[in-house]
PDB file of N, CA and C in Angstrom:
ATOM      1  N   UNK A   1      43.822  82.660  57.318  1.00  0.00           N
ATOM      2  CA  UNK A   1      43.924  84.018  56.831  1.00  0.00           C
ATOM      3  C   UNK A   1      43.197  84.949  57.797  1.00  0.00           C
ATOM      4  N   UNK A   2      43.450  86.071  58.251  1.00  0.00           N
ATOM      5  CA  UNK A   2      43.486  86.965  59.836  1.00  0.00           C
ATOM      6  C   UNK A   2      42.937  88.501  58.772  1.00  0.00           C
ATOM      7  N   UNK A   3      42.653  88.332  57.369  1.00  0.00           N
ATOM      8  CA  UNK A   3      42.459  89.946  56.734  1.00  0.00           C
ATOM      9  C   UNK A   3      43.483  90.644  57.241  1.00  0.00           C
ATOM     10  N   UNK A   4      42.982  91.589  57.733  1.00  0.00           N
ATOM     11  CA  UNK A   4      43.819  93.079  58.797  1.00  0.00           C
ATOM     12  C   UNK A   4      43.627  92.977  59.761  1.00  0.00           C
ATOM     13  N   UNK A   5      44.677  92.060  60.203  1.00  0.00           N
ATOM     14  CA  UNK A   5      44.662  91.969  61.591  1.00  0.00           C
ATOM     15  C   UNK A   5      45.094  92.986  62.115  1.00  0.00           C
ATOM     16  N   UNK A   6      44.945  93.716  63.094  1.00  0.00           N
ATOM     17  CA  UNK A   6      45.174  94.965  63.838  1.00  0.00           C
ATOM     18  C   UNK A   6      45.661  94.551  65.345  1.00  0.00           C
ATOM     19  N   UNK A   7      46.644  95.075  65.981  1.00  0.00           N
ATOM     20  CA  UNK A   7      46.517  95.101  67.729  1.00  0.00           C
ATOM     21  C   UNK A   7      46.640  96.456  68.280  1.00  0.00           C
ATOM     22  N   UNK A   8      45.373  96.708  68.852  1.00  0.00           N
ATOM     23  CA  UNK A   8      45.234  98.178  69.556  1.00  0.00           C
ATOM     24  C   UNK A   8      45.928  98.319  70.721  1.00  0.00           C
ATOM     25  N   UNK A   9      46.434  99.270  70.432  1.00  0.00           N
ATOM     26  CA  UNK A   9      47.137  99.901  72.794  1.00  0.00           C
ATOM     27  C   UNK A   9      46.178 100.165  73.206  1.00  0.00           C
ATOM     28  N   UNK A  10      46.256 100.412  74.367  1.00  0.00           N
ATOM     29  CA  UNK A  10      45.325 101.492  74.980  1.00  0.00           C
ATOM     30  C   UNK A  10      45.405 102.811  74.339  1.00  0.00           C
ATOM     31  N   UNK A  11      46.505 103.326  74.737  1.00  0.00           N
ATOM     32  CA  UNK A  11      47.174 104.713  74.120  1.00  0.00           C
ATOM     33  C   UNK A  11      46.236 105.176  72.927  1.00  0.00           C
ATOM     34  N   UNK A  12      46.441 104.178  71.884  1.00  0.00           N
ATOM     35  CA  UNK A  12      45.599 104.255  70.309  1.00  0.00           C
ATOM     36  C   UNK A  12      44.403 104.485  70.072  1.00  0.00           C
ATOM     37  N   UNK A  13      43.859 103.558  71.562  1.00  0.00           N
ATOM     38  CA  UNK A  13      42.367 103.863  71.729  1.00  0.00           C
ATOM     39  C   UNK A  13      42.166 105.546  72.005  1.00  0.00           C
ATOM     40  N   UNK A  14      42.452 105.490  73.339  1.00  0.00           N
ATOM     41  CA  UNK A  14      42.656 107.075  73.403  1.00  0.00           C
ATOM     42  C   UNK A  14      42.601 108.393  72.431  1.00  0.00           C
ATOM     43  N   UNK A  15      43.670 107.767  72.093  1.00  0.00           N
ATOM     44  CA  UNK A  15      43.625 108.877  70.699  1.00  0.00           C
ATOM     45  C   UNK A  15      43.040 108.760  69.311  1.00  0.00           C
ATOM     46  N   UNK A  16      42.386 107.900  69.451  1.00  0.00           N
ATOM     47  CA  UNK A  16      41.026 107.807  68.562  1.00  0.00           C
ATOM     48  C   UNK A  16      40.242 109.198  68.225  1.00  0.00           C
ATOM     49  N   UNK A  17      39.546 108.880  70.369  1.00  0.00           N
ATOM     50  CA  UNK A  17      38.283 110.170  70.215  1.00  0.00           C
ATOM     51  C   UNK A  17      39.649 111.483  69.641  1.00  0.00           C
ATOM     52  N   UNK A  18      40.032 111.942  70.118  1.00  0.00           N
ATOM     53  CA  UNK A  18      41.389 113.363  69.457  1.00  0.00           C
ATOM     54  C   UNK A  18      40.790 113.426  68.123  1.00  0.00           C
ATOM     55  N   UNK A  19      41.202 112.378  67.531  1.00  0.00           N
ATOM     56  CA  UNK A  19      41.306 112.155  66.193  1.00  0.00           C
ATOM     57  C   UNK A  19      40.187 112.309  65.281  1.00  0.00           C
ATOM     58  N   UNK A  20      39.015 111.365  65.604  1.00  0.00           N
ATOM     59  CA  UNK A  20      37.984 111.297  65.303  1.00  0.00           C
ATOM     60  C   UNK A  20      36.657 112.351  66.096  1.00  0.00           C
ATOM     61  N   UNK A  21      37.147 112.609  67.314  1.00  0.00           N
ATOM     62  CA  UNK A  21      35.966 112.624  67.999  1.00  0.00           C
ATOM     63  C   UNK A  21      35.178 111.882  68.823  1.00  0.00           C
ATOM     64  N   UNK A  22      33.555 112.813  69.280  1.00  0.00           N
ATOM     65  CA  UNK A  22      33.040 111.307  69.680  1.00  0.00           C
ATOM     66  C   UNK A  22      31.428 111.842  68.894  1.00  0.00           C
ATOM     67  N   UNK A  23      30.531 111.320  69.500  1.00  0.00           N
ATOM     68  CA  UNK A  23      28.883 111.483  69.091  1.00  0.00           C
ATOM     69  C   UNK A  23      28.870 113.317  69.499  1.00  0.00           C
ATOM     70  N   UNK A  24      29.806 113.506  71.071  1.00  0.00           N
ATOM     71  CA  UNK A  24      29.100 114.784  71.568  1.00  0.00           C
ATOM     72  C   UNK A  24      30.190 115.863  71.221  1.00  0.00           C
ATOM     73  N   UNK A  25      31.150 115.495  71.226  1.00  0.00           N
ATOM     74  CA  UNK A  25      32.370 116.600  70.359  1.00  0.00           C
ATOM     75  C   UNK A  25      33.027 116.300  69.215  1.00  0.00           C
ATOM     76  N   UNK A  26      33.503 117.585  68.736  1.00  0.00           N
ATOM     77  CA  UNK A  26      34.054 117.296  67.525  1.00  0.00           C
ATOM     78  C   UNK A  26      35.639 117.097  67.492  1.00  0.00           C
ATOM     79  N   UNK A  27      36.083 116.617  66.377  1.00  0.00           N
ATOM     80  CA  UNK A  27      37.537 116.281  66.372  1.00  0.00           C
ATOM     81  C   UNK A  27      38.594 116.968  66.454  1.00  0.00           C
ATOM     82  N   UNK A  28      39.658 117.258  67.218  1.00  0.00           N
ATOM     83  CA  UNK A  28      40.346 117.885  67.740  1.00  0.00           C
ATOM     84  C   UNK A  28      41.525 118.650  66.467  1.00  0.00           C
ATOM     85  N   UNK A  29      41.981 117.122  66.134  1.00  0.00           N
ATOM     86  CA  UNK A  29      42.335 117.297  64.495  1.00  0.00           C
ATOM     87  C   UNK A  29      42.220 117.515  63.325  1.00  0.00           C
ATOM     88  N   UNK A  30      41.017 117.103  62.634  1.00  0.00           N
ATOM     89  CA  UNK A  30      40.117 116.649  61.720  1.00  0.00           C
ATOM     90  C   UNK A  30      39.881 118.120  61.822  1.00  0.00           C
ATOM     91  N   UNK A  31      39.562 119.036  61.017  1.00  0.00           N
ATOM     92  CA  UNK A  31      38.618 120.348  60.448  1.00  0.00           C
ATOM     93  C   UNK A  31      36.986 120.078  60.577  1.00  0.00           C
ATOM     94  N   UNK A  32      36.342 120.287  61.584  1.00  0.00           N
ATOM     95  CA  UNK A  32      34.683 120.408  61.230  1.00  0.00           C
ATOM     96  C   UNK A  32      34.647 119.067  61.178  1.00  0.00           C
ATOM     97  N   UNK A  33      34.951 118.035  61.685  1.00  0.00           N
ATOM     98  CA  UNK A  33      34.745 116.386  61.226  1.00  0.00           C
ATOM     99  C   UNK A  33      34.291 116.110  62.506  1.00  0.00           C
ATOM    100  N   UNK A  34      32.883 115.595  62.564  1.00  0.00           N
ATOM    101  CA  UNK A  34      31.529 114.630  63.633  1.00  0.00           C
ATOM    102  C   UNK A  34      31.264 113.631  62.938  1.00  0.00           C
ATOM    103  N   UNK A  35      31.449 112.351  64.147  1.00  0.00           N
ATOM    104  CA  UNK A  35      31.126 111.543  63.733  1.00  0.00           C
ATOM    105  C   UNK A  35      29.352 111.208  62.781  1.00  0.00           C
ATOM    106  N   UNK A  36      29.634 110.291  62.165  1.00  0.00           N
ATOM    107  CA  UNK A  36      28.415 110.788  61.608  1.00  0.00           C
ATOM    108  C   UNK A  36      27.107 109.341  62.594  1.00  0.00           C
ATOM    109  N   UNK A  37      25.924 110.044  62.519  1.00  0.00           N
ATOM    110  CA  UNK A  37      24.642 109.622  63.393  1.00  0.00           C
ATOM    111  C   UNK A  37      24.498 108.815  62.752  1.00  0.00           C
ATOM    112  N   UNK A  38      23.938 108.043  63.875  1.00  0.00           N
ATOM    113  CA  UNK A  38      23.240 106.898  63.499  1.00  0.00           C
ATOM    114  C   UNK A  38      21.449 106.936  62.966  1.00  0.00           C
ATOM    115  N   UNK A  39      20.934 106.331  61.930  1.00  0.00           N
ATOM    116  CA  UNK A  39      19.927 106.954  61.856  1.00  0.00           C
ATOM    117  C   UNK A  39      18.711 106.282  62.540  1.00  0.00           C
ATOM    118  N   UNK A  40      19.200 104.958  62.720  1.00  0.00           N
ATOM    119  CA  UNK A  40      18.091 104.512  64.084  1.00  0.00           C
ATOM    120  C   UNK A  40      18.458 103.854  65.046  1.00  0.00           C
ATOM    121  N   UNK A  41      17.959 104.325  65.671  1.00  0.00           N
ATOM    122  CA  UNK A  41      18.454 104.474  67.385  1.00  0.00           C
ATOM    123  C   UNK A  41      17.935 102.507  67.694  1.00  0.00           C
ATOM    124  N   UNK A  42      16.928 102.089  67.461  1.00  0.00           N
ATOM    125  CA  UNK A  42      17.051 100.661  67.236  1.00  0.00           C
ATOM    126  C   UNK A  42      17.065 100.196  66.229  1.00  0.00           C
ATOM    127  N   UNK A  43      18.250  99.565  66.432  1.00  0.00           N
ATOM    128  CA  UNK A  43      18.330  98.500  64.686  1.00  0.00           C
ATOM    129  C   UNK A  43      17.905  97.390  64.804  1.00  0.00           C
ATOM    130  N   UNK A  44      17.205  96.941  65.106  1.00  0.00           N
ATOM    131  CA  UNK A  44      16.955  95.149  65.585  1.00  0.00           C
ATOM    132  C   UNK A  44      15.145  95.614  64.098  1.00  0.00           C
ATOM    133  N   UNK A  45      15.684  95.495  63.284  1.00  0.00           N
ATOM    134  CA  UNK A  45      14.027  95.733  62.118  1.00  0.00           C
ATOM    135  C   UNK A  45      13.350  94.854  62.064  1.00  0.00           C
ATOM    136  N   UNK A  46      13.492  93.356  62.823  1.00  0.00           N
ATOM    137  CA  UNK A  46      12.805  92.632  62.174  1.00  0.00           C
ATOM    138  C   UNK A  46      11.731  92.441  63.985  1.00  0.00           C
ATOM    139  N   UNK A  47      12.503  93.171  64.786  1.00  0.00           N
ATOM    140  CA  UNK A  47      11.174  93.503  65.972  1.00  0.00           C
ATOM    141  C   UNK A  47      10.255  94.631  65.339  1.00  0.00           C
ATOM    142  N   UNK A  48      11.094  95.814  64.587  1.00  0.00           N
ATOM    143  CA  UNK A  48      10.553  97.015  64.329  1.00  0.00           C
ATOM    144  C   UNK A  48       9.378  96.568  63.137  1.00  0.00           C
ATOM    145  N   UNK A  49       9.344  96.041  62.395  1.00  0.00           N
ATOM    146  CA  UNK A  49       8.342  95.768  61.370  1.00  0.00           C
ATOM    147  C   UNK A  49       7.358  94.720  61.871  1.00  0.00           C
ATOM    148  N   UNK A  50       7.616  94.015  63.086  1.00  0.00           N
ATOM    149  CA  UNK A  50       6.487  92.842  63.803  1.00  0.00           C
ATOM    150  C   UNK A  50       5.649  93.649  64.602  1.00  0.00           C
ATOM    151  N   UNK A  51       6.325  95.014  64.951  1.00  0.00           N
ATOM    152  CA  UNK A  51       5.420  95.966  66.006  1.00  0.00           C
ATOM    153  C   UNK A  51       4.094  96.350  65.674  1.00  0.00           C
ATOM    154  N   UNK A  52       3.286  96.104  66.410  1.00  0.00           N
ATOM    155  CA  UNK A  52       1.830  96.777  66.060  1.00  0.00           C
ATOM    156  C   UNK A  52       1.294  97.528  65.727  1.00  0.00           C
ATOM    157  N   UNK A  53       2.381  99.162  65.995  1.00  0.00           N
ATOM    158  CA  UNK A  53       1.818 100.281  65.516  1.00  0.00           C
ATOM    159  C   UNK A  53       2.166 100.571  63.647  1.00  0.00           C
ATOM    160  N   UNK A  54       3.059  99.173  63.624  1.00  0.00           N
ATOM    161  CA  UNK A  54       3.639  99.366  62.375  1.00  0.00           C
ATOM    162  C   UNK A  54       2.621  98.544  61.322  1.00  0.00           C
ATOM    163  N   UNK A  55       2.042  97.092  62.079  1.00  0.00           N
ATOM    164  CA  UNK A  55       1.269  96.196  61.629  1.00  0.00           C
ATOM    165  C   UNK A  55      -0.077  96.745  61.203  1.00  0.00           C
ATOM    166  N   UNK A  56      -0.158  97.677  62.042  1.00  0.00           N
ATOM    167  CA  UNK A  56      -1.720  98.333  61.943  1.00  0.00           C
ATOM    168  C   UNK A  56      -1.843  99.677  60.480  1.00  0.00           C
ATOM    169  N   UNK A  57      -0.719  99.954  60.454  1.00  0.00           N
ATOM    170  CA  UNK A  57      -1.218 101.090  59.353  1.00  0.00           C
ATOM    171  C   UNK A  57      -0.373 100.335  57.690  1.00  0.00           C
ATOM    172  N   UNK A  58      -0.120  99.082  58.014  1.00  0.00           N
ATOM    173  CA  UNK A  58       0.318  98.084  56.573  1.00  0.00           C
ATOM    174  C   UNK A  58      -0.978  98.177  55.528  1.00  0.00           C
ATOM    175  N   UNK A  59      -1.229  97.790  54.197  1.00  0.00           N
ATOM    176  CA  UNK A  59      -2.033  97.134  53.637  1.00  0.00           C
ATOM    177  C   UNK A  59      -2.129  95.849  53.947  1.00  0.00           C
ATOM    178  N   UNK A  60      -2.781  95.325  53.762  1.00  0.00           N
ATOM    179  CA  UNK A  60      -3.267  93.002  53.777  1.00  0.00           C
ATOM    180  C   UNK A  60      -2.850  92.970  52.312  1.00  0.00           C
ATOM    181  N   UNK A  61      -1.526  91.760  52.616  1.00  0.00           N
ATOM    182  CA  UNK A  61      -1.098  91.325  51.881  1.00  0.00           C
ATOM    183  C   UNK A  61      -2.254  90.668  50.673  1.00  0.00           C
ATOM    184  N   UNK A  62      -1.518  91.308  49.453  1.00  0.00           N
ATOM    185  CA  UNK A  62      -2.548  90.701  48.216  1.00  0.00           C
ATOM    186  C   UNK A  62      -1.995  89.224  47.347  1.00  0.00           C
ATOM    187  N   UNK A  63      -3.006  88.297  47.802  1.00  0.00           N
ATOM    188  CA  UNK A  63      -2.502  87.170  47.099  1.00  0.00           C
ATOM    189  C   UNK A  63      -3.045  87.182  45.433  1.00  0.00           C
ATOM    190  N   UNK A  64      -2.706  87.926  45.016  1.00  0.00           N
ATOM    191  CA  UNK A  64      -3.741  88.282  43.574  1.00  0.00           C
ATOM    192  C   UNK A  64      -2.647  87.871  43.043  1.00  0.00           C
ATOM    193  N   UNK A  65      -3.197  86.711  41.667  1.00  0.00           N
ATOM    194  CA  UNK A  65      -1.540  86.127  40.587  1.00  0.00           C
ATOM    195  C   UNK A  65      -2.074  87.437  39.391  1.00  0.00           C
ATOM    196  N   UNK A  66      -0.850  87.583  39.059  1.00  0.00           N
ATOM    197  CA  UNK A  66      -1.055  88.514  37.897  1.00  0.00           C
ATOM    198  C   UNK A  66      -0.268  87.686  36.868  1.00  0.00           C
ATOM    199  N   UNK A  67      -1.286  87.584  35.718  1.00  0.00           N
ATOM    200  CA  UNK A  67      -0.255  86.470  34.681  1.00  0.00           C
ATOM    201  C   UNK A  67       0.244  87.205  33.247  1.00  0.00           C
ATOM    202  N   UNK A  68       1.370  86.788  32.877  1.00  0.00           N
ATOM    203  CA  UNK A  68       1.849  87.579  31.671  1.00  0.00           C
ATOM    204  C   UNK A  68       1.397  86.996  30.458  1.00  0.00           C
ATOM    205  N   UNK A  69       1.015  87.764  29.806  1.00  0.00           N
ATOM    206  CA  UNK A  69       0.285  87.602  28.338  1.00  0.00           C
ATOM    207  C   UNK A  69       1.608  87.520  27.477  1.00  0.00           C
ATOM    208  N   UNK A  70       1.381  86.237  26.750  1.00  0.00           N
ATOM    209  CA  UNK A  70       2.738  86.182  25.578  1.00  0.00           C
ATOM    210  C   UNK A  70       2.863  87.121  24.525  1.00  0.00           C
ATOM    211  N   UNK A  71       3.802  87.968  24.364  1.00  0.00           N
ATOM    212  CA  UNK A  71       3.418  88.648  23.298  1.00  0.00           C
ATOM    213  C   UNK A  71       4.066  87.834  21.793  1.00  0.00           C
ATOM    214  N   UNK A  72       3.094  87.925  21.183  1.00  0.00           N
ATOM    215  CA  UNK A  72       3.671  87.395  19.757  1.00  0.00           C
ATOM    216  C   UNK A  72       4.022  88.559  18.697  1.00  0.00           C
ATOM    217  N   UNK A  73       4.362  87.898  17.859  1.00  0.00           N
ATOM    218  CA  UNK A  73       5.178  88.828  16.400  1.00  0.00           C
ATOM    219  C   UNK A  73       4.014  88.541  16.112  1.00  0.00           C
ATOM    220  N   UNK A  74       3.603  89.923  15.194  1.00  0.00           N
ATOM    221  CA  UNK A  74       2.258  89.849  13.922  1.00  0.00           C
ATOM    222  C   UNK A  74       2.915  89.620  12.991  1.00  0.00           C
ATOM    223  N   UNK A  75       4.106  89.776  12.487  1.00  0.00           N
ATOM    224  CA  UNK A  75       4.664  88.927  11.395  1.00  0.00           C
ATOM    225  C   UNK A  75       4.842  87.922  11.162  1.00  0.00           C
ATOM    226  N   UNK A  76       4.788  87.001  11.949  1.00  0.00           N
ATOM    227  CA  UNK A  76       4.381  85.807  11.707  1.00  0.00           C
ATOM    228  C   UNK A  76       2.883  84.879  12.549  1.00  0.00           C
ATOM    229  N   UNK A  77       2.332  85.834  13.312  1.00  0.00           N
ATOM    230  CA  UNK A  77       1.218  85.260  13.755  1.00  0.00           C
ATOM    231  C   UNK A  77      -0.153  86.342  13.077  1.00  0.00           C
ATOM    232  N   UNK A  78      -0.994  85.669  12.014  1.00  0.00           N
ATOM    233  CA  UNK A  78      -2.083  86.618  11.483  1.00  0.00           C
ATOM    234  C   UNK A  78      -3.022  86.791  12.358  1.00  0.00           C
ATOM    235  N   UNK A  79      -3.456  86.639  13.393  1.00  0.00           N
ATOM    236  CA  UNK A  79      -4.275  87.073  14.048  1.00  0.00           C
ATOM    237  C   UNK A  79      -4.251  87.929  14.895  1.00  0.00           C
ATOM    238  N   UNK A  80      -2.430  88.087  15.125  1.00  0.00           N
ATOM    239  CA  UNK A  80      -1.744  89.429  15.995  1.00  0.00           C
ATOM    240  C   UNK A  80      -2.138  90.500  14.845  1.00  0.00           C
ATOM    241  N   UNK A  81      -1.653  90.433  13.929  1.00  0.00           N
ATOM    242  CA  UNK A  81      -1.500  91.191  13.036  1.00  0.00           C
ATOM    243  C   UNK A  81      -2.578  91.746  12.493  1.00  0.00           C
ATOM    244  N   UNK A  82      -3.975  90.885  12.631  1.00  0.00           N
ATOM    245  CA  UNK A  82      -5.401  91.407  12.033  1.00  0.00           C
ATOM    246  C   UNK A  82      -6.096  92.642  13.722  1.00  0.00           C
ATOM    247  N   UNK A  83      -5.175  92.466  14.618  1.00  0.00           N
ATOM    248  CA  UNK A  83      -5.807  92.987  15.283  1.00  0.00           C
ATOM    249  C   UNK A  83      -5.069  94.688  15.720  1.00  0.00           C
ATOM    250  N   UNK A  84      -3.884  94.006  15.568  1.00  0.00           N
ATOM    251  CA  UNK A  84      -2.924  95.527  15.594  1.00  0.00           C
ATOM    252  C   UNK A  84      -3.825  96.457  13.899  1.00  0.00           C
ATOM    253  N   UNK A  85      -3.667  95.747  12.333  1.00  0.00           N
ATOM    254  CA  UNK A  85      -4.008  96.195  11.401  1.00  0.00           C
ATOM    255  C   UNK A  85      -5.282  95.449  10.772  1.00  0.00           C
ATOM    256  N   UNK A  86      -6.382  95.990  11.336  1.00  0.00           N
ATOM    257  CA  UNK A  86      -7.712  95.199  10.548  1.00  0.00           C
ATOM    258  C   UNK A  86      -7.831  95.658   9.023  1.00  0.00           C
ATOM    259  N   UNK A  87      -6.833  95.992   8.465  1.00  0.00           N
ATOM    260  CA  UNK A  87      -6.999  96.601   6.584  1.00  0.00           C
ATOM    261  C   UNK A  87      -5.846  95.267   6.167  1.00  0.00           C
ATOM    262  N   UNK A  88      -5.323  94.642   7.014  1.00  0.00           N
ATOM    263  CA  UNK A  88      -4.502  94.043   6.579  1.00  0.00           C
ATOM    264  C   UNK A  88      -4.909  93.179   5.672  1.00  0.00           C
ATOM    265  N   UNK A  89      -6.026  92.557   6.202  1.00  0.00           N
ATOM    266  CA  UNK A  89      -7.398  91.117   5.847  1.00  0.00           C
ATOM    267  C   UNK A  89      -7.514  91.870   4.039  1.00  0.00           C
ATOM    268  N   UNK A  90      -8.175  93.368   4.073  1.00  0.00           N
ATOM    269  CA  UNK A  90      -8.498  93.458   3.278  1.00  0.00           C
ATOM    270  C   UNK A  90      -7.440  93.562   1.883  1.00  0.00           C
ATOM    271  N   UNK A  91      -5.801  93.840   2.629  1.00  0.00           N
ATOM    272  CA  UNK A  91      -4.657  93.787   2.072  1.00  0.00           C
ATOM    273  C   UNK A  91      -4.471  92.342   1.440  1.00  0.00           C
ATOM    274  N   UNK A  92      -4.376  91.378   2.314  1.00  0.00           N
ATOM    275  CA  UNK A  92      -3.669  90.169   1.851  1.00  0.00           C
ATOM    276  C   UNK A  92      -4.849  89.759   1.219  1.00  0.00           C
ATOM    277  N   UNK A  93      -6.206  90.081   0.753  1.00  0.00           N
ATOM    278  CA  UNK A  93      -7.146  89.204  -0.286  1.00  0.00           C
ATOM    279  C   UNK A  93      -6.845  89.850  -1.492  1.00  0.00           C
ATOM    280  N   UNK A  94      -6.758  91.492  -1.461  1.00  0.00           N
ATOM    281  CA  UNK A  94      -6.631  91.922  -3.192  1.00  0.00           C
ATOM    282  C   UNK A  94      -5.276  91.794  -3.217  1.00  0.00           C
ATOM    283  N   UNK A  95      -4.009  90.623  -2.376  1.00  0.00           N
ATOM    284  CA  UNK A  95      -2.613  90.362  -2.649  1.00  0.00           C
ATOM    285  C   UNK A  95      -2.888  88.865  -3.345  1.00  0.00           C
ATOM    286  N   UNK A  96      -3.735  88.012  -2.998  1.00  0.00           N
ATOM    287  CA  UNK A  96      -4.389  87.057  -3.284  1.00  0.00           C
ATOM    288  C   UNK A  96      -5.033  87.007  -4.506  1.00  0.00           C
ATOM    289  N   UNK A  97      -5.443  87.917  -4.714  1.00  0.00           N
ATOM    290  CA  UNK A  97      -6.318  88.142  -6.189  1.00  0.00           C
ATOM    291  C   UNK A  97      -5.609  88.670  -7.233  1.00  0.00           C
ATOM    292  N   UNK A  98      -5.168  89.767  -7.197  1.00  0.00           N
ATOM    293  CA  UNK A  98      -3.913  89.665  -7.981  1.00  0.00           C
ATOM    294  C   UNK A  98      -2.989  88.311  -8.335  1.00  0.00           C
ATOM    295  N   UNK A  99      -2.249  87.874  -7.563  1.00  0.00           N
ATOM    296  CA  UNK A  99      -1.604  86.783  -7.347  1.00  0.00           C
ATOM    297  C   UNK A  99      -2.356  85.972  -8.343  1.00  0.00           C
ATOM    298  N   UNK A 100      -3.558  85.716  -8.090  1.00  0.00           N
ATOM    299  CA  UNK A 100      -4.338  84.284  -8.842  1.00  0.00           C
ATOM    300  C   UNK A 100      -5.083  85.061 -10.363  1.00  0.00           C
ATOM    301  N   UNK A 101      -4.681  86.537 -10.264  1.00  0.00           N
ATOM    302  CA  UNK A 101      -5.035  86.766 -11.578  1.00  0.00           C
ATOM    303  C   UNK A 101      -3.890  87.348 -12.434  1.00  0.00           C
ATOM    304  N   UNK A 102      -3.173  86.896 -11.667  1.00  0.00           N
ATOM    305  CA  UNK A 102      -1.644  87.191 -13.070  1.00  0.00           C
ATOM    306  C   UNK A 102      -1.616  85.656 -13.351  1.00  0.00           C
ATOM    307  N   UNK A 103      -1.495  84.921 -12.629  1.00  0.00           N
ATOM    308  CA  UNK A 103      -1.521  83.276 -12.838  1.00  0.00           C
ATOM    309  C   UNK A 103      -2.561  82.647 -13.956  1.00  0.00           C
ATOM    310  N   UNK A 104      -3.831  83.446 -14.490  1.00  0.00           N
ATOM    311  CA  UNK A 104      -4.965  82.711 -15.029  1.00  0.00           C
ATOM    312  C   UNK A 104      -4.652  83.766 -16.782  1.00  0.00           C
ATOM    313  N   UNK A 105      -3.884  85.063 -16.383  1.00  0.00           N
ATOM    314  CA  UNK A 105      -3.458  85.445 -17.592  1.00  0.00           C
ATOM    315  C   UNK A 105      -2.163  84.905 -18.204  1.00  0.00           C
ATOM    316  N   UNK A 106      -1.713  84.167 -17.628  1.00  0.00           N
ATOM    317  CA  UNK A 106      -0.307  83.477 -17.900  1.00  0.00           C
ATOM    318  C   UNK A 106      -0.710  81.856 -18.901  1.00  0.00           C
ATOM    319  N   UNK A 107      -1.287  81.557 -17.853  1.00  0.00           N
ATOM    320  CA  UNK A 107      -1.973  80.390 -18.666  1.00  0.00           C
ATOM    321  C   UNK A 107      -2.958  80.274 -19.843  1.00  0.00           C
ATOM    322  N   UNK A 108      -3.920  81.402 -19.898  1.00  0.00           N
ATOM    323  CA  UNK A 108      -4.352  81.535 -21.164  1.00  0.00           C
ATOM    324  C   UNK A 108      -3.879  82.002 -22.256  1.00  0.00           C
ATOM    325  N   UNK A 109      -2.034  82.575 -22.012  1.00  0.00           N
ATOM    326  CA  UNK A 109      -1.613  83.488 -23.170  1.00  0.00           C
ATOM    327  C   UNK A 109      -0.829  82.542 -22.898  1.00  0.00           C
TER     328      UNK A 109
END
């Protein structure tokens, strides 16, 4: 499989720049149409980021682990839940007491 395969003339070449243009004129055809710039003049980045003047104004790499805290449900974990709501404690004992004092009037009546 060849994609788009293309075969250029010379001729075609030629009439490219017409068409398109080049870097220093504009297109003959085309309305106001320049090619558009390149924005760096060297592309090779992986010299450009090894360079010294680039190495020198980096931070030092931070080997610091940052670890994720599990978050739990306070609905089902009470100690999430006593800390998001510390009235809770005082909630679920008079839920408790109640509870065990409808139970002790049930049985004596």
């Amino acid at each position: 499989h060849l994609g788009r395969f293309f075969i250029w003339t010379e001729a075609a070449f030629k009439r490219l720049d017409e068409i398109y243009g080049t870097f220093k004129a504009k297109s003959l055809t085309k309305n106001n149409f320049s090619l558009p710039q390149p924005k760096m003049t060297n592309s090779d980045l992986g010299r450009l980021l090894k360079a010294d003047e680039i190495q020198r104004v980096l931070r030092a790499k931070s080997h610091e682990r940052k670890r994720r805290v599990l978050k739990r449900n306070p609905l089902k974990n009470a100690r999430t839940l006593y800390k998001l709501n510390p009235y809770a404690i005082a909630e679920k004992r008079a839920a408790l007491k109640t509870a065990l004092g409808l139970n002790k009037k049930k049985v004596a009546a």
